[in-house]
PDB file of N, CA and C in Angstrom:
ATOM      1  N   UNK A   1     -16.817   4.588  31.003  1.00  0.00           N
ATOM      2  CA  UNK A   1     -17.067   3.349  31.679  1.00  0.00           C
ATOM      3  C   UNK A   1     -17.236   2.230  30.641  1.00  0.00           C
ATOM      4  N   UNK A   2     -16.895   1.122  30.553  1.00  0.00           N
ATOM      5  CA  UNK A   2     -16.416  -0.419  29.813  1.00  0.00           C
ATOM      6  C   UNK A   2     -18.143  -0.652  30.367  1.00  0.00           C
ATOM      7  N   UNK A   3     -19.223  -1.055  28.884  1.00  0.00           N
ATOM      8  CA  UNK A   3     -19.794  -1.900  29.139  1.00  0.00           C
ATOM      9  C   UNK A   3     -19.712  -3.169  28.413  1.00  0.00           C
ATOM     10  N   UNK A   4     -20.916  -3.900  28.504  1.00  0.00           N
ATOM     11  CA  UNK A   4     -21.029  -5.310  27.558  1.00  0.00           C
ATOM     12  C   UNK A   4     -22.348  -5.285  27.474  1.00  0.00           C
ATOM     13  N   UNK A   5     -22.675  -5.581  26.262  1.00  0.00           N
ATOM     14  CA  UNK A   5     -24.075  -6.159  25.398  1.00  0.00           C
ATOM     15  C   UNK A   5     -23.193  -7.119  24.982  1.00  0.00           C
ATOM     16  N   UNK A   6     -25.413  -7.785  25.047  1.00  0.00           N
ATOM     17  CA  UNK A   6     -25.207  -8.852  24.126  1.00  0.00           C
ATOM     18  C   UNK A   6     -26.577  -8.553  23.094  1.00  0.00           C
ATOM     19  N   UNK A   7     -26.614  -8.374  22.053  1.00  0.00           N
ATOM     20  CA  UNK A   7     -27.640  -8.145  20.552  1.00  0.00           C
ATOM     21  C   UNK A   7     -27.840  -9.254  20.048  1.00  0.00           C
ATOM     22  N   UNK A   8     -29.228  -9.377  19.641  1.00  0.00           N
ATOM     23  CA  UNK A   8     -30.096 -10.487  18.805  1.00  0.00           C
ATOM     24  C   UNK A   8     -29.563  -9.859  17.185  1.00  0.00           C
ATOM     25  N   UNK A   9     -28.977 -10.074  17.048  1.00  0.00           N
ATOM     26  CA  UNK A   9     -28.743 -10.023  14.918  1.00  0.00           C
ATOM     27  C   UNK A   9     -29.391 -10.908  14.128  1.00  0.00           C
ATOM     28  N   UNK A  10     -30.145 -10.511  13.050  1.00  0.00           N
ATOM     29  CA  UNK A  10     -30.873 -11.168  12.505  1.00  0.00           C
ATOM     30  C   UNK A  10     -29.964 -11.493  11.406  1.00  0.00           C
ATOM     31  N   UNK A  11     -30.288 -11.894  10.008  1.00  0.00           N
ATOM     32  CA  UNK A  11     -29.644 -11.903   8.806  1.00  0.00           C
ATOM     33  C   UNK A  11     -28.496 -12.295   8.664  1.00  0.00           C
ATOM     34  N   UNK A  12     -27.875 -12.565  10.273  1.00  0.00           N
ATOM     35  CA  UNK A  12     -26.536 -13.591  10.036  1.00  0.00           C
ATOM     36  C   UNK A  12     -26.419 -15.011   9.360  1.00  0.00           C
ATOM     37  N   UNK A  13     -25.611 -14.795   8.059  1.00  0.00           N
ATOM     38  CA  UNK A  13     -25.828 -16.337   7.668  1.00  0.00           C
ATOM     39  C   UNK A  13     -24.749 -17.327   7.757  1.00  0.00           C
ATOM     40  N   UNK A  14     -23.665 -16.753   8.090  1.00  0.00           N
ATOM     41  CA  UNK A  14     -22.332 -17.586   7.998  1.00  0.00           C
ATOM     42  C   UNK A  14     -21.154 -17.089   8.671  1.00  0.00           C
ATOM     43  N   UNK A  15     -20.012 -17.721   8.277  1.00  0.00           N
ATOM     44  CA  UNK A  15     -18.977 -16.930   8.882  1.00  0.00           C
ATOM     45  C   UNK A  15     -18.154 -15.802   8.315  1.00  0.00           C
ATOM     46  N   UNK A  16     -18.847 -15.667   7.021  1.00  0.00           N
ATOM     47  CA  UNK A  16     -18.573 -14.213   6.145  1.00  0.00           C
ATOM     48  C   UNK A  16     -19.299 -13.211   6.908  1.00  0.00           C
ATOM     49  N   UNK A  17     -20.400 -13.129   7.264  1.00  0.00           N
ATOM     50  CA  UNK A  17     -21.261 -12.622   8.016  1.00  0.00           C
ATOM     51  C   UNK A  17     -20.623 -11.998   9.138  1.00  0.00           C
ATOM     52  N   UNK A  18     -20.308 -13.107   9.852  1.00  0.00           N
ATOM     53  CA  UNK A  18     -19.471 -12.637  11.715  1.00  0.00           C
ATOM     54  C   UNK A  18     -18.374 -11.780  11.181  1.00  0.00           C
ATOM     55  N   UNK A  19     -17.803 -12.111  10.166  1.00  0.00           N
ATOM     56  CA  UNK A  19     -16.341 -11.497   9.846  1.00  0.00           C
ATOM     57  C   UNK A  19     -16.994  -9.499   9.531  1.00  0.00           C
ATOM     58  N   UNK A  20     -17.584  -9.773   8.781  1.00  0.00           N
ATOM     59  CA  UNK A  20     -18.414  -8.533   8.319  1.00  0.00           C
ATOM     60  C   UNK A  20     -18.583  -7.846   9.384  1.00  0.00           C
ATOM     61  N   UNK A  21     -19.730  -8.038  10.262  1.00  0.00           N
ATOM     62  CA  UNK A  21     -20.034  -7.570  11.070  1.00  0.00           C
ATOM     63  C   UNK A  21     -18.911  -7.125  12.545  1.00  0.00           C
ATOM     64  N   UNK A  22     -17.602  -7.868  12.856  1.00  0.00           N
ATOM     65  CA  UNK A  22     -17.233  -7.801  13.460  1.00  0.00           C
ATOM     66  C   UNK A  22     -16.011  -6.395  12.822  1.00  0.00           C
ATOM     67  N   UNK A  23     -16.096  -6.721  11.481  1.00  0.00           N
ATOM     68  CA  UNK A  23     -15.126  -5.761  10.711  1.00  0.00           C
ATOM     69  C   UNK A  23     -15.489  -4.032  11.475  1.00  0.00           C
ATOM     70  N   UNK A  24     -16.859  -4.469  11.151  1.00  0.00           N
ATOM     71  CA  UNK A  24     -17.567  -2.780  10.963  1.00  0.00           C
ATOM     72  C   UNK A  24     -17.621  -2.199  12.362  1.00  0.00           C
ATOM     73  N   UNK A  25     -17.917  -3.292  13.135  1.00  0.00           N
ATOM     74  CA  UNK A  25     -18.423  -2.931  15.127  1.00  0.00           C
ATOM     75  C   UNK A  25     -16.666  -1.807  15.304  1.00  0.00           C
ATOM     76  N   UNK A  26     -15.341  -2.984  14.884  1.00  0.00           N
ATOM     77  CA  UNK A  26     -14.661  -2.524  15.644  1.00  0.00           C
ATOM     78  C   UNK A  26     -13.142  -1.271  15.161  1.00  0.00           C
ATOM     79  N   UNK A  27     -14.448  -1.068  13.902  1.00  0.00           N
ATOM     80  CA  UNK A  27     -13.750   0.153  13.011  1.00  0.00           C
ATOM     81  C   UNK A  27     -14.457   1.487  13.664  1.00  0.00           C
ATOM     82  N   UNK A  28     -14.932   1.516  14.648  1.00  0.00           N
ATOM     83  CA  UNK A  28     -15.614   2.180  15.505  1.00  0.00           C
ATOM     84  C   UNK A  28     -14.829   2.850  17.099  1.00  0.00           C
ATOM     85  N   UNK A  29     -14.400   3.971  16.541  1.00  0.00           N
ATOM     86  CA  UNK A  29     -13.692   4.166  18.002  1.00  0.00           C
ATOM     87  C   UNK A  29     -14.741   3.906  19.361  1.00  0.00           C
ATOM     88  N   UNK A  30     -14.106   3.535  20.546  1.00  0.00           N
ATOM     89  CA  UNK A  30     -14.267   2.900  21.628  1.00  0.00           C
ATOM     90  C   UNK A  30     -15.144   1.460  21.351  1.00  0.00           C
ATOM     91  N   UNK A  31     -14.956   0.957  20.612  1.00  0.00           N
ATOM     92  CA  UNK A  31     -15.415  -0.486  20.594  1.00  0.00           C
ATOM     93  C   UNK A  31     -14.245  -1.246  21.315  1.00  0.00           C
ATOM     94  N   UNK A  32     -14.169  -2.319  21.949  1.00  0.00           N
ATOM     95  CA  UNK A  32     -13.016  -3.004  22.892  1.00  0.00           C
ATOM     96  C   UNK A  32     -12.748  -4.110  21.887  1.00  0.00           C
ATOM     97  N   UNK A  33     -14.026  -5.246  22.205  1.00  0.00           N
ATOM     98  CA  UNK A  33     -14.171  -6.063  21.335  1.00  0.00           C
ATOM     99  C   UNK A  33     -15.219  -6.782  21.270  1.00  0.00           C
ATOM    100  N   UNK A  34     -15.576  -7.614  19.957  1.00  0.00           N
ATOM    101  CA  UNK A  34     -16.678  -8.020  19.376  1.00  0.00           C
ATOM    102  C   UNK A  34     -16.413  -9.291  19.052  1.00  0.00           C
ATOM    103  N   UNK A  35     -17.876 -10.093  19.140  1.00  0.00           N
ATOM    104  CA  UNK A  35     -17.947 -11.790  18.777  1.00  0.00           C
ATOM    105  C   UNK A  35     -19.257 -11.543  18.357  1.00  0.00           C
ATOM    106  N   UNK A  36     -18.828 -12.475  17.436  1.00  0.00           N
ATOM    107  CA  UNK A  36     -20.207 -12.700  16.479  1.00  0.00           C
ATOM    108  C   UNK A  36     -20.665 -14.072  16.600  1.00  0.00           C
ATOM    109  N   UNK A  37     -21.651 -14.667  16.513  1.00  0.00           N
ATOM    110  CA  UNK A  37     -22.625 -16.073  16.328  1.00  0.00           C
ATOM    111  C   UNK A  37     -23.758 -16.234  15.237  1.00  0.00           C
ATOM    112  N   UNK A  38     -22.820 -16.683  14.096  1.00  0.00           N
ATOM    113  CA  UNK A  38     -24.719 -16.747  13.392  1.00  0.00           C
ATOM    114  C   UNK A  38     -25.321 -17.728  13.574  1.00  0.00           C
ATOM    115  N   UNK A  39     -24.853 -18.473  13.732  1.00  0.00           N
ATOM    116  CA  UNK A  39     -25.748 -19.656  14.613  1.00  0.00           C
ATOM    117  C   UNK A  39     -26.633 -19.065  15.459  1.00  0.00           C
ATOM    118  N   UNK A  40     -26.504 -18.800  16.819  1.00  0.00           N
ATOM    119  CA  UNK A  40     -27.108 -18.244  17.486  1.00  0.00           C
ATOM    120  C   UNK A  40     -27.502 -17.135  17.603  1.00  0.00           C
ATOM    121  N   UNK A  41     -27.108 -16.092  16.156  1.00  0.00           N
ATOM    122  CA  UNK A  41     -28.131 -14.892  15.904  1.00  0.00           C
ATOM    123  C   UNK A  41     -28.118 -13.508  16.828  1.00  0.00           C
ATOM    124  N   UNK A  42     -26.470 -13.706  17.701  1.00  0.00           N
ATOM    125  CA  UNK A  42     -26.154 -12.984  18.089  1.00  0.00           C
ATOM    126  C   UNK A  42     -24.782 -12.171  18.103  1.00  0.00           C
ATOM    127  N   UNK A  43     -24.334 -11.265  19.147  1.00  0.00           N
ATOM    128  CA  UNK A  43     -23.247 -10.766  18.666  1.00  0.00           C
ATOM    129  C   UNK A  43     -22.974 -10.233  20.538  1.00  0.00           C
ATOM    130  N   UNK A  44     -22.072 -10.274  21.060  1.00  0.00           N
ATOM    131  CA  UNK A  44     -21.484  -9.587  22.514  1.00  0.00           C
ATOM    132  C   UNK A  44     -20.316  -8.672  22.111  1.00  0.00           C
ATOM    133  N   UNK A  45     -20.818  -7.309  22.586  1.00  0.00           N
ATOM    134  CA  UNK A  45     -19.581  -6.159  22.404  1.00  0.00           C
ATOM    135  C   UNK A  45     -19.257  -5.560  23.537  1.00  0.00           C
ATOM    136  N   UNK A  46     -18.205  -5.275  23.892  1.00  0.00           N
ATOM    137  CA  UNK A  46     -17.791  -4.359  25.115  1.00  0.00           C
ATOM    138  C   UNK A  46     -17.291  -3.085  24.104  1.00  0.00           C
ATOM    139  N   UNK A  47     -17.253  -2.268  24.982  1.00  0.00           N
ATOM    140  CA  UNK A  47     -17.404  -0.930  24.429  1.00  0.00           C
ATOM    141  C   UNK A  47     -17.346   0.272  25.547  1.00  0.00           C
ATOM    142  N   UNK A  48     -16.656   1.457  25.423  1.00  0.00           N
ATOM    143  CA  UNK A  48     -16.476   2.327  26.076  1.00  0.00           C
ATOM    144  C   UNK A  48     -17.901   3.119  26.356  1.00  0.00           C
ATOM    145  N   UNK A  49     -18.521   3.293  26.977  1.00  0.00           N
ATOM    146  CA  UNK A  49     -19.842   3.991  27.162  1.00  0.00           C
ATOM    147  C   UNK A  49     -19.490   5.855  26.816  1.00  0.00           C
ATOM    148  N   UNK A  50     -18.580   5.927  27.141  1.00  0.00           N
ATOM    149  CA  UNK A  50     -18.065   8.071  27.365  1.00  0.00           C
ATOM    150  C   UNK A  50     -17.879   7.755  25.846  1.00  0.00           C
ATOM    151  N   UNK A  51     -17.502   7.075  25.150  1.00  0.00           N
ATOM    152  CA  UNK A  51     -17.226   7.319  23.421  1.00  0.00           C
ATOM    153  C   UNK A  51     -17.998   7.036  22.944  1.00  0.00           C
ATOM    154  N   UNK A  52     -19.149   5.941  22.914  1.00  0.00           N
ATOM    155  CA  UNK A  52     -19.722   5.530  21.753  1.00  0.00           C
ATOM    156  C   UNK A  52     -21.176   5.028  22.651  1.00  0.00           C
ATOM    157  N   UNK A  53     -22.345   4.987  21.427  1.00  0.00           N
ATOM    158  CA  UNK A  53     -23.727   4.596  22.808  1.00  0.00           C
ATOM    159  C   UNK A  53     -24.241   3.523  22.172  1.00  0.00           C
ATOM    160  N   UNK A  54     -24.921   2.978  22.433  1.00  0.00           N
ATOM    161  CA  UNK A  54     -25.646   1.774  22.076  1.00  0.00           C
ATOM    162  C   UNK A  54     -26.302   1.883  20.690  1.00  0.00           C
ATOM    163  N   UNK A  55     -27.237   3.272  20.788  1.00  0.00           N
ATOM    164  CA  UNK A  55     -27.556   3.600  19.631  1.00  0.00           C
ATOM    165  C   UNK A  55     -26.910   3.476  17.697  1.00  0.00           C
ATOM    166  N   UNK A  56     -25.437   4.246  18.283  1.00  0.00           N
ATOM    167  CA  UNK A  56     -24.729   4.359  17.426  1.00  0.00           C
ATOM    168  C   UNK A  56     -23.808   2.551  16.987  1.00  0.00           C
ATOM    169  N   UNK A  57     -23.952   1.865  18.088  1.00  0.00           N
ATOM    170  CA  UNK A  57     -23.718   0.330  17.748  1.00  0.00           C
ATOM    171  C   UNK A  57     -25.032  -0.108  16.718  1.00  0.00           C
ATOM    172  N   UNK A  58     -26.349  -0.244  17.219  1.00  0.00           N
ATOM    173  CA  UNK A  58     -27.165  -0.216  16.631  1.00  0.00           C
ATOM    174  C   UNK A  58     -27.455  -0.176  15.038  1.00  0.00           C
ATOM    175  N   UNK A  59     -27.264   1.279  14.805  1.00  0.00           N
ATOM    176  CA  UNK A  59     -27.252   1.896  13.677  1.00  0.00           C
ATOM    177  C   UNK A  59     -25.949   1.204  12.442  1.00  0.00           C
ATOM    178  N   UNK A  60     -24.795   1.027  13.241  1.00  0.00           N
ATOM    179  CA  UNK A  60     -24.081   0.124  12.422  1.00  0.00           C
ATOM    180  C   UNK A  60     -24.501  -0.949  11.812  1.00  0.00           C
ATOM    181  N   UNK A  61     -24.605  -1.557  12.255  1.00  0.00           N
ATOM    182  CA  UNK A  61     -25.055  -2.861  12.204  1.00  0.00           C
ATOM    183  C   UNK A  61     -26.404  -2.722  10.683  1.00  0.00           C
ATOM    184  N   UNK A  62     -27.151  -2.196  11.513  1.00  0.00           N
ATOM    185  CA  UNK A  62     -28.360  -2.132  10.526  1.00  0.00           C
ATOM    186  C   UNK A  62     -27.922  -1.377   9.195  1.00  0.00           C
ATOM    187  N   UNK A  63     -26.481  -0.816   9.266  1.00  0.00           N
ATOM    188  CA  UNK A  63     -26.137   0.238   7.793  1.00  0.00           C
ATOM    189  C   UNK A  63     -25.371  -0.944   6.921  1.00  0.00           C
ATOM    190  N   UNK A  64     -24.468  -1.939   7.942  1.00  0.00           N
ATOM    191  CA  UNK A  64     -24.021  -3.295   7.308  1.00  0.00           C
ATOM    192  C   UNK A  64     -25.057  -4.262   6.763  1.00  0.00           C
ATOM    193  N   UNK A  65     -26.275  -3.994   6.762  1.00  0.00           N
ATOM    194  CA  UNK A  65     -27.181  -5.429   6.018  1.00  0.00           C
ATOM    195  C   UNK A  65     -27.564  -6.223   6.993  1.00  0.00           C
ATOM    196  N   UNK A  66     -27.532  -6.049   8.303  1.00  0.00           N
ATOM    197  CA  UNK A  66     -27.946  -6.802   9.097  1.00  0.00           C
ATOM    198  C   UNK A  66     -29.368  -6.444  10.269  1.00  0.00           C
ATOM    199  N   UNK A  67     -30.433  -6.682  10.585  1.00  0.00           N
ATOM    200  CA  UNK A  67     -30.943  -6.657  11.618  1.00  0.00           C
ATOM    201  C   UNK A  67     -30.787  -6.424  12.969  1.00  0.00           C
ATOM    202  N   UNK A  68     -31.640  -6.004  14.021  1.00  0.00           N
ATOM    203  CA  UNK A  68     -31.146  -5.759  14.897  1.00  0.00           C
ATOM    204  C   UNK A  68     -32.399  -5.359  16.482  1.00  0.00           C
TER     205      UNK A  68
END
Protein backbone atom coordinates (compact mmCIF):
# COMPACT_ATOMS: atom_id res chain seq x y z
CA UNK A 1 0.00 0.00 0.00
CA UNK A 2 1.45 3.80 -1.26
CA UNK A 3 1.75 5.92 1.82
CA UNK A 4 2.85 9.67 2.48
CA UNK A 5 4.72 11.30 5.39
CA UNK A 6 5.60 14.28 6.06
CA UNK A 7 9.09 14.47 8.70
CA UNK A 8 10.41 17.40 10.76
CA UNK A 9 14.40 17.20 9.64
CA UNK A 10 16.54 18.99 11.61
CA UNK A 11 20.19 19.96 10.40
CA UNK A 12 18.95 20.91 7.00
CA UNK A 13 21.01 23.76 5.89
CA UNK A 14 20.73 24.33 2.21
CA UNK A 15 20.12 22.99 -1.00
CA UNK A 16 23.18 20.61 -0.81
CA UNK A 17 21.36 19.29 2.06
CA UNK A 18 17.79 18.53 0.17
CA UNK A 19 19.95 17.11 -2.64
CA UNK A 20 21.69 14.77 -0.02
CA UNK A 21 18.99 13.76 1.65
CA UNK A 22 16.75 13.20 -1.22
CA UNK A 23 19.83 11.18 -2.83
CA UNK A 24 19.79 8.67 0.10
CA UNK A 25 15.60 8.44 0.77
CA UNK A 26 15.35 7.32 -2.87
CA UNK A 27 18.32 4.88 -3.20
CA UNK A 28 15.98 2.91 -1.09
CA UNK A 29 13.85 0.33 -2.70
CA UNK A 30 10.07 1.21 -2.49
CA UNK A 31 10.63 4.85 -1.94
CA UNK A 32 8.19 6.60 -4.83
CA UNK A 33 9.32 9.98 -4.19
CA UNK A 34 10.89 12.58 -2.01
CA UNK A 35 10.97 16.56 -1.42
CA UNK A 36 13.02 18.13 0.72
CA UNK A 37 12.63 21.86 2.49
CA UNK A 38 15.35 23.25 4.53
CA UNK A 39 13.74 26.12 4.97
CA UNK A 40 10.98 24.62 6.47
CA UNK A 41 12.89 21.72 8.13
CA UNK A 42 11.05 19.24 6.46
CA UNK A 43 10.90 16.49 3.98
CA UNK A 44 7.32 14.55 2.33
CA UNK A 45 7.94 10.89 1.08
CA UNK A 46 5.56 8.48 -0.45
CA UNK A 47 6.67 5.15 -0.19
CA UNK A 48 5.47 1.60 -0.57
CA UNK A 49 4.40 0.42 3.00
CA UNK A 50 4.78 -3.90 1.98
CA UNK A 51 8.64 -2.82 1.15
CA UNK A 52 9.95 -0.42 3.34
CA UNK A 53 8.57 1.06 7.07
CA UNK A 54 8.86 4.24 8.48
CA UNK A 55 11.39 3.09 10.77
CA UNK A 56 13.82 2.14 8.20
CA UNK A 57 13.09 5.86 6.47
CA UNK A 58 13.94 7.13 9.80
CA UNK A 59 17.11 5.45 10.37
CA UNK A 60 18.32 6.79 6.97
CA UNK A 61 18.14 9.90 7.40
CA UNK A 62 19.70 9.97 10.84
CA UNK A 63 22.81 7.61 9.17
CA UNK A 64 23.00 10.76 6.47
CA UNK A 65 23.85 13.55 9.24
CA UNK A 66 20.59 14.64 9.64
CA UNK A 67 17.94 14.71 12.52
CA UNK A 68 14.78 13.46 12.77
Amino acid sequence: MIESQRLTVTEMKCGGCETNIIEKLKAISGVISVTASAKNNEINIEYNNELININTIKATILSAGFGV
